[in-house]
Protein backbone atom coordinates (compact mmCIF):
# COMPACT_ATOMS: atom_id res chain seq x y z
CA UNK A 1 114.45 -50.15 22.31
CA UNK A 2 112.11 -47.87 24.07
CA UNK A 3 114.41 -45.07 25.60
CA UNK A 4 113.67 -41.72 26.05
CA UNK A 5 117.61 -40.40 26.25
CA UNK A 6 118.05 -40.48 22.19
CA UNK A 7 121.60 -39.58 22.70
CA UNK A 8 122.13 -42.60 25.31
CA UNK A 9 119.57 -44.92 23.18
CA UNK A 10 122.39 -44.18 19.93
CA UNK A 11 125.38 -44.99 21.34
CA UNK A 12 123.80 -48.71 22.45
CA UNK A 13 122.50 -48.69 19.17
CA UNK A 14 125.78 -48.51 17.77
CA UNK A 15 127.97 -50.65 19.85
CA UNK A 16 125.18 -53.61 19.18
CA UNK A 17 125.38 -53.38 15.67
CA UNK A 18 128.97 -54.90 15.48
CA UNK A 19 127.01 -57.88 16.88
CA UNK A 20 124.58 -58.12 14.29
CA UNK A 21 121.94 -56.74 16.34
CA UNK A 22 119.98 -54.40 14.48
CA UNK A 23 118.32 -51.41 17.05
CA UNK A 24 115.22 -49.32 16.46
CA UNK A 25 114.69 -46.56 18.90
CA UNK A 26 111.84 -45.17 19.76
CA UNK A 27 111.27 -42.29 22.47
CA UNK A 28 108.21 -42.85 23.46
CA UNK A 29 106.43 -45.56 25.15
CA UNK A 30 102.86 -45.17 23.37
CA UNK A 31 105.16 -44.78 20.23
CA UNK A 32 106.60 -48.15 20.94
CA UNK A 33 103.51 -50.49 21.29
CA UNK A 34 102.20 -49.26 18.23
CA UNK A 35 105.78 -50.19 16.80
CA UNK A 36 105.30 -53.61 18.83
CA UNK A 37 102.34 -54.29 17.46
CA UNK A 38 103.06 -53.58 13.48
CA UNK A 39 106.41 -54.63 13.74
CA UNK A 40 108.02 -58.01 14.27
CA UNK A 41 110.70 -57.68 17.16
CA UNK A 42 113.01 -60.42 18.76
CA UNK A 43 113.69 -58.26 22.51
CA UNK A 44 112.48 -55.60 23.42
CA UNK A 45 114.84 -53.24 25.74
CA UNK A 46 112.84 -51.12 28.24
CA UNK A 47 113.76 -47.88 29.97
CA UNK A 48 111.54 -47.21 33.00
CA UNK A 49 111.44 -43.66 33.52
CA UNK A 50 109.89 -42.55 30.49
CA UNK A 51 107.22 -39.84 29.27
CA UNK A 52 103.58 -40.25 29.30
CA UNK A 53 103.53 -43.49 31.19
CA UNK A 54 105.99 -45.86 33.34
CA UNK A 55 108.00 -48.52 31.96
CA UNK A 56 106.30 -50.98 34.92
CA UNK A 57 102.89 -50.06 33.91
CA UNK A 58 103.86 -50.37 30.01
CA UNK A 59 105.04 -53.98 30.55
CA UNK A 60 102.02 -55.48 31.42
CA UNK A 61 100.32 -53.94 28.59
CA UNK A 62 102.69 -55.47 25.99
CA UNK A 63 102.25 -58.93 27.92
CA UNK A 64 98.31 -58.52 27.09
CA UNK A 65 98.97 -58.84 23.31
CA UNK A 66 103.24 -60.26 23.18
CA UNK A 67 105.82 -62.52 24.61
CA UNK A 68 108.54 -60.65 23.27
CA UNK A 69 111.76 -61.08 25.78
CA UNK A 70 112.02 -57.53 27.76
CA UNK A 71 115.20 -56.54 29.33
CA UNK A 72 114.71 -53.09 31.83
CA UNK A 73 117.44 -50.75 31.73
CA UNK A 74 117.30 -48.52 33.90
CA UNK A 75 118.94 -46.10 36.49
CA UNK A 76 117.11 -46.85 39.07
CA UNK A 77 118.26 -49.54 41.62
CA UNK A 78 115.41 -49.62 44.06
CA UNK A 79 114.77 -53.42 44.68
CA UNK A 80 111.39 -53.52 44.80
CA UNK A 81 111.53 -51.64 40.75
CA UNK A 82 113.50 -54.72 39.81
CA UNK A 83 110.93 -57.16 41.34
CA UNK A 84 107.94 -55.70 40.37
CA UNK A 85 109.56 -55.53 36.75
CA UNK A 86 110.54 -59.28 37.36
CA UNK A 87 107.06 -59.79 38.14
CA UNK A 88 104.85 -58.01 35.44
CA UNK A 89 106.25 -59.71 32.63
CA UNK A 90 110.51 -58.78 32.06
CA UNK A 91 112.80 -61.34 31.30
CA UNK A 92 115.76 -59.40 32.88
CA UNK A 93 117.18 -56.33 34.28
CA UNK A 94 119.76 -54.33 34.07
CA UNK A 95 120.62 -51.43 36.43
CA UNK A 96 122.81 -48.43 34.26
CA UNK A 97 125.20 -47.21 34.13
CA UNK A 98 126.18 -51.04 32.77
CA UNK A 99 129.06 -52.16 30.03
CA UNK A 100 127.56 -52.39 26.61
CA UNK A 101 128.97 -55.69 26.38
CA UNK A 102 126.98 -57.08 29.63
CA UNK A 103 123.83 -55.95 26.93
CA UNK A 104 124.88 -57.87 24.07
CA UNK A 105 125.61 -61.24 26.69
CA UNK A 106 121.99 -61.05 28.10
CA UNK A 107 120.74 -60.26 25.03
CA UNK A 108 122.56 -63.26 23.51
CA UNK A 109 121.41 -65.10 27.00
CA UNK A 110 117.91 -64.36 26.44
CA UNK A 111 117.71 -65.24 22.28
CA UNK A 112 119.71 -68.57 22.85
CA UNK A 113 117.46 -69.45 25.55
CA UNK A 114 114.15 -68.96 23.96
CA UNK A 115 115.27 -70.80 20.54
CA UNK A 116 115.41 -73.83 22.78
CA UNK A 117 111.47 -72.85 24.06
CA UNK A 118 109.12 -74.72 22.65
CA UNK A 119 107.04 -73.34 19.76
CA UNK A 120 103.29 -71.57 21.16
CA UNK A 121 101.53 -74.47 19.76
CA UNK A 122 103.48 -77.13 21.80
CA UNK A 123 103.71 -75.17 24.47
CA UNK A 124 99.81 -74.98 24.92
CA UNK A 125 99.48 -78.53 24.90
CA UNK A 126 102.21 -79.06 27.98
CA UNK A 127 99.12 -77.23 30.16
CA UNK A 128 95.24 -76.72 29.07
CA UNK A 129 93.41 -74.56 31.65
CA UNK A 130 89.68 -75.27 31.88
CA UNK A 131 88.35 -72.92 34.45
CA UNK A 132 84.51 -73.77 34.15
CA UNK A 133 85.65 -77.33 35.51
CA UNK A 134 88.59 -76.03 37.78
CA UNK A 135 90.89 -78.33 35.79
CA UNK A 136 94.39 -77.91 34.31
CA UNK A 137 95.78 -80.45 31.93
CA UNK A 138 99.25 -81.70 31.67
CA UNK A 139 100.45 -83.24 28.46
CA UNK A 140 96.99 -84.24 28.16
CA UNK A 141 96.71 -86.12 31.59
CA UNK A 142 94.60 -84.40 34.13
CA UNK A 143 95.98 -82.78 37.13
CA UNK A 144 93.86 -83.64 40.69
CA UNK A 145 94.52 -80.30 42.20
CA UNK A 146 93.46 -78.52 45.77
CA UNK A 147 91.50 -74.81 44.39
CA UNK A 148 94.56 -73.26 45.90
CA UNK A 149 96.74 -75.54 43.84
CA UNK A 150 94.72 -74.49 40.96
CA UNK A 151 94.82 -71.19 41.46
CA UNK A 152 98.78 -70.53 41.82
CA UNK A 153 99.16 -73.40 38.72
CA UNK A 154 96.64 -71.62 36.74
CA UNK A 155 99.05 -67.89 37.70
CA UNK A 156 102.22 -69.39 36.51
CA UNK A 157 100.68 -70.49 33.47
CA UNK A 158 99.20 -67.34 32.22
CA UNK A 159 102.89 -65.38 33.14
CA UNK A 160 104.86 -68.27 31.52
CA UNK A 161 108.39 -68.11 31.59
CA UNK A 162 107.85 -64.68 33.86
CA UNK A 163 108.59 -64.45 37.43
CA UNK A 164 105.93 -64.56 39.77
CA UNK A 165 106.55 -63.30 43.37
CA UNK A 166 105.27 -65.54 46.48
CA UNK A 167 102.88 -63.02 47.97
CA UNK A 168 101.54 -62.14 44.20
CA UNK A 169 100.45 -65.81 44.34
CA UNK A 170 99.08 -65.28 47.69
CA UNK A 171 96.66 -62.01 46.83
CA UNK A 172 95.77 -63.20 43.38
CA UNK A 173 94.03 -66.30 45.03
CA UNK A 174 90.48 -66.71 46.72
CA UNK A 175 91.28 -69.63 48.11
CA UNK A 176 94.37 -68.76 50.03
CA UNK A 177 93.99 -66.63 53.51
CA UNK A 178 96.07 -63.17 52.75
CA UNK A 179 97.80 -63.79 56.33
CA UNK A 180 98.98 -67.19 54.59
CA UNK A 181 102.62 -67.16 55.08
CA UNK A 182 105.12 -67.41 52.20
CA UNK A 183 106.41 -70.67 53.45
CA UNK A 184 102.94 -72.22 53.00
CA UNK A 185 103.04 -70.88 49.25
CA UNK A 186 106.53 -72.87 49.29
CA UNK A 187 104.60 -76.11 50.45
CA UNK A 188 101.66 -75.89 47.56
CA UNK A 189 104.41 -75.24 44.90
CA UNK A 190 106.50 -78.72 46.11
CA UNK A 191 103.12 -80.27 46.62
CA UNK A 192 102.97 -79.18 42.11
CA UNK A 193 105.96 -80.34 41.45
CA UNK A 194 105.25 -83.97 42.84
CA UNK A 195 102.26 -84.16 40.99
CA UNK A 196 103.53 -82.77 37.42
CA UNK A 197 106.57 -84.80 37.87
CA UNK A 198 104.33 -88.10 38.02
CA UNK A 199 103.82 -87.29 34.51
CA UNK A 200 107.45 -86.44 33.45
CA UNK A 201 109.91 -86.49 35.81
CA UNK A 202 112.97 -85.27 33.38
CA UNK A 203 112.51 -81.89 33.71
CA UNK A 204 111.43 -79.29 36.41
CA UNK A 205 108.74 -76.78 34.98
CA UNK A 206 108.88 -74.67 38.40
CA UNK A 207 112.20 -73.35 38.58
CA UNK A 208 112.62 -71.29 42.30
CA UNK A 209 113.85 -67.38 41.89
CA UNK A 210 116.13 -66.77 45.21
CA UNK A 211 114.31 -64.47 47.09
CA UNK A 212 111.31 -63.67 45.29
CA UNK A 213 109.39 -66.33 44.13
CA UNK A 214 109.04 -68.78 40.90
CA UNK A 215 108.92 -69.30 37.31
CA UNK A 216 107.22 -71.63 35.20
CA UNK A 217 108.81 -72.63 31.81
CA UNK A 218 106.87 -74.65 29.44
């Protein structure tokens, strides 16, 4: 847990262990991707207004090196916190003040769900991502994709299992105008799911987030 109210950080701490769901606490954020990075973690919970630097600028710099589930807990309740957080790389969030026990079911949530993920090695070979060629890869079959297909297939790949809002897909493409409206993002998304589910149609690796955009889960 990266929190920088000890006091608060304790009393989590405590009501969690009942659980079986051992806490370390540490204050601050520089602190805690050293810990991250000599440490093995299962979830990481995130405070956002913390010393030194921002929880939403600390979360894609754990995403550079870890997948470790992040939950944001946080007093503040401005939307657009909880979508950008959505959309750097958190799993979940959870405005405070918040019942203890709403922790431990997300955390549970979040652990149950990833034991069903796929391990990293089977997950790479669902998608392969050659960018020289302009070519993703499903389950070893090759995708025929538009560039702007490629581009918003190849963005839900590299955030797996992460939100992605519709305009981030929009600006982090050169081959989609930046007037493009969010419905047309809707279109190339449907046009993906046609074409991955010609190679396995019993699942749907796009799942839509209500109001801000998708997720890809591999």
């Amino acid at each position: 847990m990266i929190e920088d109210d000890r006091e608060l950080a304790e009393i989590i701490a405590g009501y969690l262990k009942p659980f079986d769901i051992e806490t370390t606490i540490v204050e601050s954020p520089y602190i805690g991707l050293s810990t991250l990075k000599t440490k093995k973690f299962e979830l990481l919970v995130l405070d956002l207004t913390l010393p030194e630097i921002d929880g939403l600028e600390l979360i894609p710099i754990i995403r550079e090196s870890s997948d470790i589930p992040i939950i944001i807990s946080s007093a503040r309740d401005d939307i657009l916190d909880k979508v950008l957080g959505l959309e750097r790389g958190a799993d979940d969030y959870l405005p405070k003040p918040y019942n203890p026990r709403e922790l431990v079911a997300r955390i549970k949530s979040i652990l149950k769900r990833r034991i069903n993920i796929p391990s990293t090695k089977e997950e790479s070979s669902l998608f392969e991502v050659n960018k020289e060629q302009m070519q993703i890869y499903f389950k070893n079959e090759p995708l025929s994709l538009t560039n702007a297909e490629f581009d918003i297939l190849s963005l839900l790949i590299k955030r797996k299992n992460a939100v992605v809002s519709r305009e981030d897909l929009i600006y982090s493409s050169e081959n989609i105008d930046d007037d493009s409206s969010l419905k047309n993002i809707d279109v190339i998304v449907s046009r993906l799911r046609q074409k991955l589910a010609k190679i396995d149609d019993k699942k749907q690796y796009i799942k839509s987030i209500r109001g801000v955009g998708y997720q890809l889960f591999q």
